[in-house]
Protein backbone atom coordinates (compact mmCIF):
# COMPACT_ATOMS: atom_id res chain seq x y z
CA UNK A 1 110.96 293.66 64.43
CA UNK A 2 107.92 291.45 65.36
CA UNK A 3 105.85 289.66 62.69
CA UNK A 4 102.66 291.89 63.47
CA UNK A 5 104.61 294.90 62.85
CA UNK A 6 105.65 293.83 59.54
CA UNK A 7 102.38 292.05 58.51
CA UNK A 8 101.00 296.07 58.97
CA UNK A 9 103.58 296.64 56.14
CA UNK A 10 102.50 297.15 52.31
CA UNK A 11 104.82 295.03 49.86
CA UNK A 12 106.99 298.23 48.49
CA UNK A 13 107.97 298.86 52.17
CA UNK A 14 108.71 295.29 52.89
CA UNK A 15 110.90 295.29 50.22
CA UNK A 16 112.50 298.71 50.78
CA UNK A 17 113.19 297.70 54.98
CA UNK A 18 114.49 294.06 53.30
CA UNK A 19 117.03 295.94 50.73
CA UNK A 20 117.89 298.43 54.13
CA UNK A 21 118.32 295.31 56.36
CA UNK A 22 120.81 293.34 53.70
CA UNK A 23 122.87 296.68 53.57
CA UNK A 24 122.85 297.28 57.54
CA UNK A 25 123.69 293.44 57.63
CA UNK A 26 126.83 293.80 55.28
CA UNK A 27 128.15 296.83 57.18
CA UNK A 28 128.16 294.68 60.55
CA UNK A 29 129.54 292.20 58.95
CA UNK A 30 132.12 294.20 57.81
CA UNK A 31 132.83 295.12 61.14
CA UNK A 32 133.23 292.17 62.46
CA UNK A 33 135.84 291.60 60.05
CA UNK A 34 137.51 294.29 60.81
CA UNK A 35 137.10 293.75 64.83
CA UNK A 36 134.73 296.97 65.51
CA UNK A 37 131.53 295.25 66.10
CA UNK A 38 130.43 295.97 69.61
CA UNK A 39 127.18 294.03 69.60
CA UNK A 40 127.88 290.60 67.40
CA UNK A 41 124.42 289.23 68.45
CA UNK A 42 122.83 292.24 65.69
CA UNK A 43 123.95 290.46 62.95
CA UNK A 44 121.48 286.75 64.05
CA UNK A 45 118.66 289.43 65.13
CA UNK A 46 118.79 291.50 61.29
CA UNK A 47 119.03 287.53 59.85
CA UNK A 48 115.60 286.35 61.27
CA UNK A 49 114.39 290.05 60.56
CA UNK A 50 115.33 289.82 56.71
CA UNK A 51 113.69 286.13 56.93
CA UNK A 52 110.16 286.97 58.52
CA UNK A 53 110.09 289.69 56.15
CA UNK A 54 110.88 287.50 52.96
CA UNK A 55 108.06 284.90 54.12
CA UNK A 56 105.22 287.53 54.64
CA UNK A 57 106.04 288.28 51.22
CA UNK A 58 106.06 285.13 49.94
CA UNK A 59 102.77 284.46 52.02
CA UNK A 60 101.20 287.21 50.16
CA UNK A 61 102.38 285.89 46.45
CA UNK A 62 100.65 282.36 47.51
CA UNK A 63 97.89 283.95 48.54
CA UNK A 64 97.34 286.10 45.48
CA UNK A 65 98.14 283.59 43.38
CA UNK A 66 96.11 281.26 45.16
CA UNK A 67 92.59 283.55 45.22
CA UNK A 68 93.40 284.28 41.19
CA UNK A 69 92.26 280.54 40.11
């Protein structure tokens, strides 16, 4: 997912696509426990997803909390 894609997100989506991401991640990575996972390079790409997600959010906190004083 690319960072102007989830800028265009509200903060209830972000958060409902990061809770979606953490449960897609666990499943592949209980596939790769198990030996099923066919593309092992999903698991880095749904890390940095979950992580440019979590800092637009956190952008947007500093920023409100920034324009409140």
């Amino acid at each position: 997912m690319k960072i102007k894609d989830i800028r265009e997100l509200s903060n209830k989506d972000l958060e409902g696509k990061i809770i979606s991401a953490k449960k897609e991640l666990f499943e592949l990575r209980m596939k790769q426990a198990v030996g099923t996972l066919e593309k092992p390079s999903k698991i880095k790409e749904l890390r940095k997803d979950v992580a440019r997600m979590k800092t637009v959010l956190r952008e947007r906190e500093l920023k409100e909390a920034h324009d409140g004083e």
